[in-house]
Structure formats: C-alpha cells, structure tokens
Protein backbone atom coordinates (compact mmCIF):
# COMPACT_ATOMS: atom_id res chain seq x y z
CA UNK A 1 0.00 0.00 0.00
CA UNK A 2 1.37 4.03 -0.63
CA UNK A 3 0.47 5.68 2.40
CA UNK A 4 -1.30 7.99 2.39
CA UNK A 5 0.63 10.94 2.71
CA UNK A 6 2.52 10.12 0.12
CA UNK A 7 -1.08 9.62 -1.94
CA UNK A 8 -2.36 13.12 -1.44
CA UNK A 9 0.99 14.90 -2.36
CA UNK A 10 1.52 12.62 -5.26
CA UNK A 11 -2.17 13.05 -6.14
CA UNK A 12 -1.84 17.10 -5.71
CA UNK A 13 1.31 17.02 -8.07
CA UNK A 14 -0.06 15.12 -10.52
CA UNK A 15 -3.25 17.56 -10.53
CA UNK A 16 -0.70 20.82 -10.43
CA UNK A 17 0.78 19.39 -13.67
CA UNK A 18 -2.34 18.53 -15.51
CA UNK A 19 -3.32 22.05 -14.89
CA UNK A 20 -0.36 23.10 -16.67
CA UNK A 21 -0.15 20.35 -18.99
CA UNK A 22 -3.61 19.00 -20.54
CA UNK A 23 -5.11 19.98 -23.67
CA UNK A 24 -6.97 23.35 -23.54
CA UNK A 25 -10.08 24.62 -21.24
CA UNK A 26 -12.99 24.53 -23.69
CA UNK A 27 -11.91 20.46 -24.72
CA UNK A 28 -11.65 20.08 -20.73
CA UNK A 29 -15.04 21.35 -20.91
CA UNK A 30 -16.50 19.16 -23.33
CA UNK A 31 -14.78 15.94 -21.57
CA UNK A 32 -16.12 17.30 -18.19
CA UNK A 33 -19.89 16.84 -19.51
CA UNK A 34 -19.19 13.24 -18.86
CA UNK A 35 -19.22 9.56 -20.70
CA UNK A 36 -17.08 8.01 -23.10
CA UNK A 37 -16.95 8.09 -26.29
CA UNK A 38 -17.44 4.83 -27.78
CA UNK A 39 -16.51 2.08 -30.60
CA UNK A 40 -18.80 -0.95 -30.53
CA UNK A 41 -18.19 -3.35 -32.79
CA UNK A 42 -19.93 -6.94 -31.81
CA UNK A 43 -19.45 -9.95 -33.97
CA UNK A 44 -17.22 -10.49 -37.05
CA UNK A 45 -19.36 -9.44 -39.81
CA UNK A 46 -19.27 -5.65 -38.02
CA UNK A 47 -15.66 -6.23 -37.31
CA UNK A 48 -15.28 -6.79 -41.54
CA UNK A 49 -17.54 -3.53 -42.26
CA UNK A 50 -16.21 -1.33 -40.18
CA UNK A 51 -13.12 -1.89 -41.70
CA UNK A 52 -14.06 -2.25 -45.10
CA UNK A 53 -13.46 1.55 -46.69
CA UNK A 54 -16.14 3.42 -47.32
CA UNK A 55 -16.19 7.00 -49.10
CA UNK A 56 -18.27 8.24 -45.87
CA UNK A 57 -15.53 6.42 -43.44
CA UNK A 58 -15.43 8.55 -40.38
CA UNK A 59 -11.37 9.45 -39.99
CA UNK A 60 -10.32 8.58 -36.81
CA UNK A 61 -7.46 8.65 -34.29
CA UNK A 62 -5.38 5.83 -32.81
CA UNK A 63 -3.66 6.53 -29.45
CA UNK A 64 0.12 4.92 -29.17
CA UNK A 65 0.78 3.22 -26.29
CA UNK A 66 -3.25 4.10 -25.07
CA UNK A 67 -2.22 7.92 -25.42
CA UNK A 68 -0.22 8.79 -22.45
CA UNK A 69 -0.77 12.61 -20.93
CA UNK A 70 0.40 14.25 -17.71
CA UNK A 71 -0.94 11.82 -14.88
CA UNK A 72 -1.22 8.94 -17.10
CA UNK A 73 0.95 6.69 -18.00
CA UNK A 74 1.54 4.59 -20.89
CA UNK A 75 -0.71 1.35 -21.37
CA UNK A 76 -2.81 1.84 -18.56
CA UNK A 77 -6.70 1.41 -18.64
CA UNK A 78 -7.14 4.57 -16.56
CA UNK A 79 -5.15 6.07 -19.18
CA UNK A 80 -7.37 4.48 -22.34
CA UNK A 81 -10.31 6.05 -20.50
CA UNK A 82 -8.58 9.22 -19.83
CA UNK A 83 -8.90 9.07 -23.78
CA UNK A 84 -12.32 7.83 -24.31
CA UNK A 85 -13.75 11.19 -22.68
CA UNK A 86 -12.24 13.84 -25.24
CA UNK A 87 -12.98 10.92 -28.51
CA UNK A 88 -13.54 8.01 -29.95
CA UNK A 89 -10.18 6.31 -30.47
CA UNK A 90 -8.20 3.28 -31.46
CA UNK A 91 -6.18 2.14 -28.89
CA UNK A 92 -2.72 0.44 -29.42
CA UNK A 93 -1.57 -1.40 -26.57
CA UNK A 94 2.01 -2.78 -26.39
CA UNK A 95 2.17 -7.07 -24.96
CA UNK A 96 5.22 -8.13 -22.97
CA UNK A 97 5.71 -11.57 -21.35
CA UNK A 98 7.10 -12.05 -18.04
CA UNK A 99 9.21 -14.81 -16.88
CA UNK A 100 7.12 -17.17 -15.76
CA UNK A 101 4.35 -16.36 -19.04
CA UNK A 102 1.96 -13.88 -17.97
CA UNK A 103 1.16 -11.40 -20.73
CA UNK A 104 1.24 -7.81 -19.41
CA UNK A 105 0.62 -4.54 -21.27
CA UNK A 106 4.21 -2.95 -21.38
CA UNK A 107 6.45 -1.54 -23.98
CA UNK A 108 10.10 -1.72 -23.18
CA UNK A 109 12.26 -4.34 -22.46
CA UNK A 110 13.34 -3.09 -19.21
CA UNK A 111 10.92 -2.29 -16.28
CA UNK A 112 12.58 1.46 -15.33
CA UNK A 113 11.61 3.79 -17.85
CA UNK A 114 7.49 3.37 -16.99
CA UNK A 115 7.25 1.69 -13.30
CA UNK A 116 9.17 2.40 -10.00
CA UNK A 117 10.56 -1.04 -10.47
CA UNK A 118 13.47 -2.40 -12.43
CA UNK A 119 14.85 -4.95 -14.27
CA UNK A 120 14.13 -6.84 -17.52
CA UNK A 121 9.96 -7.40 -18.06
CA UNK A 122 11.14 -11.26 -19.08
CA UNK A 123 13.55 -11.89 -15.96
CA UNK A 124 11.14 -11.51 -13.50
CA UNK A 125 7.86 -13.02 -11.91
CA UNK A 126 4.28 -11.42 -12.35
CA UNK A 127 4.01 -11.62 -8.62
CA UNK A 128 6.80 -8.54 -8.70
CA UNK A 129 5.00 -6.84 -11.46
CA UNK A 130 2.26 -6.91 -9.71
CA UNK A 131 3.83 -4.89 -6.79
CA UNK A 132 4.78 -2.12 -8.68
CA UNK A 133 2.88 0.86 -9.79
CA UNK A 134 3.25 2.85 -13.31
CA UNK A 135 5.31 6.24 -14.13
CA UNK A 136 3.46 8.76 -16.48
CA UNK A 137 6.00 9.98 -19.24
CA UNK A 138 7.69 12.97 -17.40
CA UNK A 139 8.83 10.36 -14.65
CA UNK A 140 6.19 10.95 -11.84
CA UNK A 141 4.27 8.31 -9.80
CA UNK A 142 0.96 7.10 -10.32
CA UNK A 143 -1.48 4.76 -8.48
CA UNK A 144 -2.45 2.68 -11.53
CA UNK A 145 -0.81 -0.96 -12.00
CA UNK A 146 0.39 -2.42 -14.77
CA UNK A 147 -2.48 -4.24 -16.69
CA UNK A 148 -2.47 -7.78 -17.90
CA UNK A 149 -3.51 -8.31 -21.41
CA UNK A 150 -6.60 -10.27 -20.48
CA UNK A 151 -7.63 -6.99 -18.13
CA UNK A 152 -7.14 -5.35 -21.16
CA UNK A 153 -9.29 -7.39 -23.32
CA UNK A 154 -11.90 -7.67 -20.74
CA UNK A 155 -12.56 -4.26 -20.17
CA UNK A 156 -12.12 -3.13 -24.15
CA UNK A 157 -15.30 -5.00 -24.95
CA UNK A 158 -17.91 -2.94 -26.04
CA UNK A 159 -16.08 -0.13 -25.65
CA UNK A 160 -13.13 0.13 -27.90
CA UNK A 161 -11.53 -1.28 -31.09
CA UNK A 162 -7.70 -2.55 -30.49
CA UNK A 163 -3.92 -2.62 -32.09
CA UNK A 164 -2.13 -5.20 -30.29
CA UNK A 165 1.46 -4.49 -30.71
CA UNK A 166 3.46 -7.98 -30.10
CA UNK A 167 7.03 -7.73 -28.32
CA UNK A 168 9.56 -10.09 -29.83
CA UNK A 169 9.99 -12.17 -26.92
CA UNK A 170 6.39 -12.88 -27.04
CA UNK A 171 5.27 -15.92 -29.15
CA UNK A 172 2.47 -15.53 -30.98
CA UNK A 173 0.67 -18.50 -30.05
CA UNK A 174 0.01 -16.83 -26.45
CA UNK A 175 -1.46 -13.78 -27.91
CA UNK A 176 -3.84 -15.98 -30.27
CA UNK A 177 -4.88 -17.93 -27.49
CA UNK A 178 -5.79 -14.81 -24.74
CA UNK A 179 -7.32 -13.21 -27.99
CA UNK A 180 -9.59 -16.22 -28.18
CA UNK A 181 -9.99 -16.90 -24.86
CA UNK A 182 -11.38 -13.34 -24.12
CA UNK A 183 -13.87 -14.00 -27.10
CA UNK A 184 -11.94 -10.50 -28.32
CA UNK A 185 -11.85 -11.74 -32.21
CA UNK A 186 -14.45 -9.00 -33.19
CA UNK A 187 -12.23 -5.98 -31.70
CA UNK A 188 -8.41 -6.82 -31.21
CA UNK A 189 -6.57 -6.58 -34.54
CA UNK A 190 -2.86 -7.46 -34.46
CA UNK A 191 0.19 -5.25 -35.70
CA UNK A 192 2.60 -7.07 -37.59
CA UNK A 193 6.12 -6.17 -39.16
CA UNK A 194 6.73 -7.85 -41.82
CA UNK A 195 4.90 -9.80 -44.77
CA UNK A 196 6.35 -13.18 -43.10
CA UNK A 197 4.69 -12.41 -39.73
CA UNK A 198 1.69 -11.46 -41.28
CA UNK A 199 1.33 -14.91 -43.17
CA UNK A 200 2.25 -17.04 -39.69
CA UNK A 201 -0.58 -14.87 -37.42
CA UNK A 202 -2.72 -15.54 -40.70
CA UNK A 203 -2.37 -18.90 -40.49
CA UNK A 204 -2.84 -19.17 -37.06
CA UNK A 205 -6.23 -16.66 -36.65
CA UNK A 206 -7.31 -16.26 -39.90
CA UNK A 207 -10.38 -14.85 -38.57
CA UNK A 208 -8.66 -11.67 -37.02
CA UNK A 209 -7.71 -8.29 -38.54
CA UNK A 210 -3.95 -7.43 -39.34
CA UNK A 211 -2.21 -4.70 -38.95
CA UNK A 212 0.22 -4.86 -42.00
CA UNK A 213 3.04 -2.01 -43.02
CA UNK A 214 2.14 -0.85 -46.42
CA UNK A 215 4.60 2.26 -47.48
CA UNK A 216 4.61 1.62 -51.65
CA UNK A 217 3.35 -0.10 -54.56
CA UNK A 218 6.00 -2.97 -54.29
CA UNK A 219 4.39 -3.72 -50.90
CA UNK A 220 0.77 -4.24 -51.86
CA UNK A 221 2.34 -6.65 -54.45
CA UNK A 222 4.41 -8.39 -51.45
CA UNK A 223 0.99 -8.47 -49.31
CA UNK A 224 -1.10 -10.20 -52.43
CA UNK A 225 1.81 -12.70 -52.37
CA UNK A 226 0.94 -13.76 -48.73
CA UNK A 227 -2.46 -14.65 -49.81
CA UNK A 228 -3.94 -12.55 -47.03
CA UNK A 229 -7.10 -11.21 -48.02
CA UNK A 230 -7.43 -7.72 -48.08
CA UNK A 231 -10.25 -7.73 -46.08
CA UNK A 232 -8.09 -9.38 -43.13
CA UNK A 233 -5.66 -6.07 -43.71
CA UNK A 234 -5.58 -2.80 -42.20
CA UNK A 235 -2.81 -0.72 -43.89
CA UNK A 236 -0.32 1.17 -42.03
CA UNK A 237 1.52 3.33 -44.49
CA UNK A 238 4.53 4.39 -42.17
CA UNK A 239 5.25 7.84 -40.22
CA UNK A 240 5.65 9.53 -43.70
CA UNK A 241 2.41 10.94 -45.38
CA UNK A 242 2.48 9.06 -48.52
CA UNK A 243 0.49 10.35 -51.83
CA UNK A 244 -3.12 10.92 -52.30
CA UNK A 245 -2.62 8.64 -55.39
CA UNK A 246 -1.20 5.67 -53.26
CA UNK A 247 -3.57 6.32 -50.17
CA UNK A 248 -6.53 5.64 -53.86
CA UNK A 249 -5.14 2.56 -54.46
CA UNK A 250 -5.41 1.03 -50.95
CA UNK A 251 -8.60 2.57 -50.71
CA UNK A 252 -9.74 0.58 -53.91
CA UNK A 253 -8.86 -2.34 -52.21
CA UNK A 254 -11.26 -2.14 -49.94
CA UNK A 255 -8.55 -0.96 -47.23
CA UNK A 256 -8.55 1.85 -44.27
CA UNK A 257 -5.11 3.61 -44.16
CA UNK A 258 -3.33 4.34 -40.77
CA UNK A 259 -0.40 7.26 -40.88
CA UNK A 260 2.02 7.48 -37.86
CA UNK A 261 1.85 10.60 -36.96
CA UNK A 262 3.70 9.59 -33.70
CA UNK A 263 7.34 10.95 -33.85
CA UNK A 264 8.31 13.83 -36.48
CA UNK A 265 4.43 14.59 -37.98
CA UNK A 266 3.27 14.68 -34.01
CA UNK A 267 6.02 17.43 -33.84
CA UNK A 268 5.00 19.13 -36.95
CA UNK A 269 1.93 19.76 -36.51
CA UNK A 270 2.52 20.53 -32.56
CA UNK A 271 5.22 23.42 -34.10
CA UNK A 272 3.20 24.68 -37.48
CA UNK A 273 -0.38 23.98 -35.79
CA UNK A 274 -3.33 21.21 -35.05
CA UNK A 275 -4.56 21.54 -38.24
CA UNK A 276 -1.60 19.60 -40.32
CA UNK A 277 -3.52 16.56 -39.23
CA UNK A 278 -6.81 17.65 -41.09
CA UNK A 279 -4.54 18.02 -44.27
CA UNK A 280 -3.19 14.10 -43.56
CA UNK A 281 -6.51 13.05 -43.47
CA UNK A 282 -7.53 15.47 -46.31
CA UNK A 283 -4.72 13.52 -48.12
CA UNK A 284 -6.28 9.92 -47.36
CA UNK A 285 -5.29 9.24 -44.32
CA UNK A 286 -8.36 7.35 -42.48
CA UNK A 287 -6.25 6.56 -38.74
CA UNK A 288 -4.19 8.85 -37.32
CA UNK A 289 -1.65 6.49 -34.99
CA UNK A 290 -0.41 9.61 -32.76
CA UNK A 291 1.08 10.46 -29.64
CA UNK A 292 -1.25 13.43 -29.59
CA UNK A 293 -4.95 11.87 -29.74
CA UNK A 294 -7.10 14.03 -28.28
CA UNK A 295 -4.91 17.31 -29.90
CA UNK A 296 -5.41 15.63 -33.28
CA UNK A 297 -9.13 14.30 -33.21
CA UNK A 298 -10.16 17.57 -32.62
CA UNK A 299 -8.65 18.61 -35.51
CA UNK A 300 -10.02 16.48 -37.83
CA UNK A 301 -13.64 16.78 -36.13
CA UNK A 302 -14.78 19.09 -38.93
CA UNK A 303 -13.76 16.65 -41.73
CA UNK A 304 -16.69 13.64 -40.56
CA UNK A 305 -19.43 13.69 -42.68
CA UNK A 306 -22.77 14.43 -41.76
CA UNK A 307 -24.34 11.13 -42.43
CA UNK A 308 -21.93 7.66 -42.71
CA UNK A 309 -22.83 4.26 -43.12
CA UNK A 310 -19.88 3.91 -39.73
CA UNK A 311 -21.96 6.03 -37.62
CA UNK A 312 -24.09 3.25 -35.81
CA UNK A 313 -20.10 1.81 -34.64
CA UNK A 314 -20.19 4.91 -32.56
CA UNK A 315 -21.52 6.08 -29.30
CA UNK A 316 -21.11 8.48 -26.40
CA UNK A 317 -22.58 6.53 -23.02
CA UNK A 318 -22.55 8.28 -19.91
C-alpha cells in the first residue's frame, strides 16, 4: 500500500501538472460533460464492415501506447479512458511476457523507464510486477498498475476497437490464445512487421484483422503474395504521409489507411499547428496512430461527414 501521505501529495502534483499540462479549457469542458466516447463493434461481420473503406468512413485517431498525458501513464486502462472522454479512439496497446508467461501490457524491455521497479519485463515473476505501480512519461508516480492483457481485453469489450502491438519475446501462439480466450476476435486486430509475420498470425487466426506495413506499390504486391485477403488487412503506411494517389489505391482495395503521426508529424503539426492533421486526413489518411490523440481528433472533427454508413459503430454513453 502508498500511504497515504505520500497519496495526497503525489495526487496534488499530478493535478498541479495537468493544470499546466492537458489539452486546452474549452476540450476540458466538453470531456467534463461526462461519458465516453465509444466504438462498438460486436461480432465479425461488423468487425469486416467497419473496416471495409467506405467514401463516408469517419477518420479517426489511434492513441500509441493508449495515449499517455500528464498523470497517465503509458498502457494503462485509466489512461485508455482518460482518452475515451475527449474521442472516440483506437487504442494500441504494447504485450510483454514475463518470466514465468503472464502477458502484461508494457512496452520496453526493461521495467525502469514506466514503473518504480526495475529490471528486464522477461527476468522476472508477475508476482513482482504486480507490486509495482506505473510512471506517467515525465517520470512521476501514479497509483495505476500495470495491466495484464486479459484486463485489457476484458474491459475493451464494447467499448473500444484494439492494435495489439506484439514484443519479440512474445510468441504468438500466447497472444492468439488470450485473444480467443477473451472472445476478443471482433475488436483486437494485431500489428505485424513484416509480410512473413503477417502470413504465420494468418495462419494461425485467420479470422482476425492485421495490422500490416504498407509504405509503396511494391508492398501491396508483397501483401497479395501472402495470400492474405485484403479484407483481413488494415494498412499502415509508415510515419511519412504518402500520396493521395497511393492512399486511392489502398482505398480501392477495400482498405482503411493508418499514418504514424507519432514521432516527427506529431512534432509538426505541434510546431506549425493542429490543423496539419486535417490536411493528412484530407490527403487519405483514415487513422491517425499519434502520440497526440485528443490534440489531433479535434482537428479532424470538422472533416466527418454528416451522415456515414460507420456512424451506428459509434456512441457516447454516460
């Protein structure tokens, strides 16, 4: 237990830098007006047309690593939530195995960088991991744990659609088999990162949605040679905005385009202004994978159209 000194000071920093830190007053306002903003998607035949690409596709953001912000960390659930109230978002979460095979949502090798513990996430027992308590990104204390991928898939149900970034140590199998376990088929798609993973997870869950890096015209060739249907792909096109022409031809494939914004675009558009991102998605970009969610899905509010076939997928419950 954190006494609970400790608690309240911890607690009053935290709230001292989200003051500072979080996005500005009138989007506070809107997320103070309460519920979350949701993504339902509930059997496999939804799971196929929300991701089959419409002309009246609603663009969308995806936050990396659930969209840390001052006060929460990095793949948390607090911290998807934390989300959820300013939009409705993609969330990619990062799996990590620890020694003794318990997945748990974490994105570095080493335990330092986002807990108070330390040490290497496969070198030690869940029971340690379970002792420790997560770090937002500017190094301060929180009272969330560190989730395990079935609390993850448990709570994401009916709420939220999922990118489910594998770690290398991490075989596959495992993440098939909590997918399936979880009856999570219908909302956890898997990131992949290269065309030979992406024919392996194929083969193993050929009912689940890929993530699959698509920068060029040589790789939809490659990805046709996997015999992956394209209807089992969701195209991420790199963290370089690629043509309007090339974003067309994925899009005549049936296919939803995600640009990484995360890294140089993020800064871009946080130096030259917010609305960089509408021009991404102006340029057929349909996910925006960002550091910056709730900064960037405001941005591209203006560009949903008024009426979409994806519109019953969404839903703001208190």
């Amino acid at each position: 237990m954190i006494p609970t000194t400790f608690r309240l000071l911890a607690l009053s920093g935290l709230l001292l830098l989200w003051s500072c830190e979080s996005p500005d007053s009138e989007t506070e306002k809107e997320a103070s007006q309460g519920g979350l903003h949701f993504t339902r998607v509930f059997d496999l035949e939804e799971n196929r047309d929300f991701y089959s690409w419409t002309s009246d596709r609603i663009p969308m953001v995806s936050a990396h690593r659930g969209g840390p912000y001052p006060g929460f960390p990095e793949n948390a659930i607090e911290t998807f939530e934390h989300v959820l109230k300013y939009t409705p978002s993609i969330i990619e979460l990062d799996v990590a195995m620890t020694r003794d095979s318990v997945l748990i949502l974490m994105h570095d090798d080493e335990l330092d960088r986002t807990t108070n513990g330390t040490g290497k996430v496969n070198e030690v027992d869940f029971d340690y991991i379970q002792s420790l308590y997560l770090e937002d990104n500017e190094g301060n204390l929180t009272e969330f744990k560190v989730p395990t991928l079935d609390e993850a898939l448990i709570w994401s149900k009916g709420k939220v659609l999922l990118t489910v970034d594998i770690k290398r140590s991490v075989p596959f199998e495992k993440v098939v088999e909590a997918v399936r376990k979880n009856k999570a088929e219908t909302y956890a798609a898997l990131i992949t990162y290269s065309f030979d993973a992406a024919k392996k997870l194929h083969g193993m869950a050929p009912e689940l949605m890929l993530s699959v890096t698509i920068r060029n015209e040589e790789e939809i060739g490659r990805l046709e040679e996997t015999g992956i249907p394209w209807n089992r792909v969701i195209a991420f096109t790199g963290v370089t905005e690629r043509t309007p022409e090339f974003n067309k031809a994925l899009h005549e494939k049936g296919v939803f385009t995600i640009l990484g914004t995360l890294g140089n675009l993020d800064k871009s558009a946080e130096a030259r202004g917010d609305e960089l991102y509408a021009t991404f998605v102006q340029n057929g970009a349909d996910i925006l994978a960002t550091d910056r969610p709730i900064e960037a899905a405001k941005a591209i509010e203006a560009l949903k159209p008024k009426t979409s076939s994806k519109s019953k997928y969404f839903t703001h419950a208190d």
